[in-house]
C-alpha atoms as a PDB file:
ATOM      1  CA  UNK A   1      59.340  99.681 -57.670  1.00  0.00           C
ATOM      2  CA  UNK A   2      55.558  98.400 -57.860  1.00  0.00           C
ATOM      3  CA  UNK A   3      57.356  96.233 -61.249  1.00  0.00           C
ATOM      4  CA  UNK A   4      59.545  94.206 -59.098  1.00  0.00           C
ATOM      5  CA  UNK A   5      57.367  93.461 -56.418  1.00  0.00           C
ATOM      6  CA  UNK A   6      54.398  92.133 -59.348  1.00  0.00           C
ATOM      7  CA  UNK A   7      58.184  90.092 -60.613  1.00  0.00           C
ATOM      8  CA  UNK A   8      59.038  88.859 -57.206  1.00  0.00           C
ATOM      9  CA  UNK A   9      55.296  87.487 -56.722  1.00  0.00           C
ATOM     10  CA  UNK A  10      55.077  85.995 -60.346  1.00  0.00           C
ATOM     11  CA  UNK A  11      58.748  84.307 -59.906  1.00  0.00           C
ATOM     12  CA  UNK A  12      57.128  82.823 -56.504  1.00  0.00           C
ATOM     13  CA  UNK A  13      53.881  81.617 -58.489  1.00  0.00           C
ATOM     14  CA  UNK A  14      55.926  80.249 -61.223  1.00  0.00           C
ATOM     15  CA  UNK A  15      58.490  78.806 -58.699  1.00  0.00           C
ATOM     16  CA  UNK A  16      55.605  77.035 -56.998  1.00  0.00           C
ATOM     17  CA  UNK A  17      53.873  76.223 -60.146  1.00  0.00           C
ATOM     18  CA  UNK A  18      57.727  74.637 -60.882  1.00  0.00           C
ATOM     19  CA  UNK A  19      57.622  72.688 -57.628  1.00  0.00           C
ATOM     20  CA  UNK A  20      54.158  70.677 -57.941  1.00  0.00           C
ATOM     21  CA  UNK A  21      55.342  69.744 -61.625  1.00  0.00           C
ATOM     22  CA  UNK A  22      58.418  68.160 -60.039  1.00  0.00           C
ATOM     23  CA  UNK A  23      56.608  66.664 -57.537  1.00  0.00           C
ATOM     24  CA  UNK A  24      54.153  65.120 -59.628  1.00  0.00           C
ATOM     25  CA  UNK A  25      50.938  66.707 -57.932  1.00  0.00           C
ATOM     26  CA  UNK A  26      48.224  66.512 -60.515  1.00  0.00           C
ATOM     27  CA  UNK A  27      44.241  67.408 -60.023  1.00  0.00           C
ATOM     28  CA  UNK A  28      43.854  65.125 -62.987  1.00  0.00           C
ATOM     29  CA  UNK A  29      43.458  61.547 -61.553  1.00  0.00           C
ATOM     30  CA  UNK A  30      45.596  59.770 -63.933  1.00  0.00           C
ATOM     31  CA  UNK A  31      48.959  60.964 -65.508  1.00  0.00           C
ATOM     32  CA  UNK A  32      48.953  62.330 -68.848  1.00  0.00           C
ATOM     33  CA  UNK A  33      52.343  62.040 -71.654  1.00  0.00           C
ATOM     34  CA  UNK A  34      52.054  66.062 -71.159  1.00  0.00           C
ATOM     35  CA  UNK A  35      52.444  65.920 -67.324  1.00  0.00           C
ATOM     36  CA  UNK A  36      55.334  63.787 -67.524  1.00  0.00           C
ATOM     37  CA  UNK A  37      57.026  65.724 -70.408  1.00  0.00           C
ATOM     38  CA  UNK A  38      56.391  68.848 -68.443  1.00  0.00           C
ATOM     39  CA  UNK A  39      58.253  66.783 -64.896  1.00  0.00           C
ATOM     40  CA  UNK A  40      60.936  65.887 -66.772  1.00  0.00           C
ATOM     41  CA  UNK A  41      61.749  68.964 -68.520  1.00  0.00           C
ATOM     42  CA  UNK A  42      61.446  70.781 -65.083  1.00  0.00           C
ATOM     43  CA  UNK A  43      64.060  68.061 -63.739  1.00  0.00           C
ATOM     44  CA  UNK A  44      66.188  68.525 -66.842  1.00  0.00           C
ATOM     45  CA  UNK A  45      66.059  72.303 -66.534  1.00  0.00           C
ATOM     46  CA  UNK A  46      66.763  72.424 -62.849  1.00  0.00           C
ATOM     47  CA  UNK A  47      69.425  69.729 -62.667  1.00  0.00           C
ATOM     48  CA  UNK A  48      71.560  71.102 -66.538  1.00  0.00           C
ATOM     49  CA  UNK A  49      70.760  74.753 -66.154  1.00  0.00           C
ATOM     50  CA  UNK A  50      70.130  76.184 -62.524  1.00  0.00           C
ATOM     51  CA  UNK A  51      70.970  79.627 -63.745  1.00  0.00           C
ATOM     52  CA  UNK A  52      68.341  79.466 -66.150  1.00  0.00           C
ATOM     53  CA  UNK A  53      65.120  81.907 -64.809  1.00  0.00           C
ATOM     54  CA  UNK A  54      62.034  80.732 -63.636  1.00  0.00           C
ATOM     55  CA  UNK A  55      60.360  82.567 -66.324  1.00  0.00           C
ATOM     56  CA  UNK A  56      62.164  80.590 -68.863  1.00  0.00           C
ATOM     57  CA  UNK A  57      61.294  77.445 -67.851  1.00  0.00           C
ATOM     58  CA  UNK A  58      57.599  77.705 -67.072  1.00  0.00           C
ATOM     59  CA  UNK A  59      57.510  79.295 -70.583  1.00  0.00           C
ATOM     60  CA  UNK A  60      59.045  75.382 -71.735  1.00  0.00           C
ATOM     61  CA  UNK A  61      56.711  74.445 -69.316  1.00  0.00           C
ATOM     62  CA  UNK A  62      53.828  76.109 -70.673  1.00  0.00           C
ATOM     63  CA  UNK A  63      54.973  75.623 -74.344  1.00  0.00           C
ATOM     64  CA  UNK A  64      54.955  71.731 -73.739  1.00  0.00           C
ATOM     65  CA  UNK A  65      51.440  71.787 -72.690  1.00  0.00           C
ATOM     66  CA  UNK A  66      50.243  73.597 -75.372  1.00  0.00           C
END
């Protein structure tokens, strides 16, 4: 039980993490190549995969700021 409630809040991080990507909210003042390849692969996986898991995609997230 105590595993799915530390999922639920990481899916919510991750979701919100998700949402200031697509919205282009940056603490940086200018925008990077890696900021706008990390936007539009959160577009791309939210508009050609909505089934795929939140944890996936901030992984392709994560990996493309690496």
């Amino acid at each position: 039980m105590e595993h799915r409630q530390e999922n639920r809040e990481r899916d919510e991080r991750l979701d919100q993490e998700i949402d200031r990507v697509l919205a282009g909210d940056s603490s940086a003042p200018d925008d990077t190549l890696t900021a706008q390849l990390a936007r539009e692969f959160a577009r791309l996986a939210a508009e050609q995969a909505p089934r795929l898991s939140n944890a996936a995609r901030a992984q392709g997230l994560n990996a493309l700021r690496a």
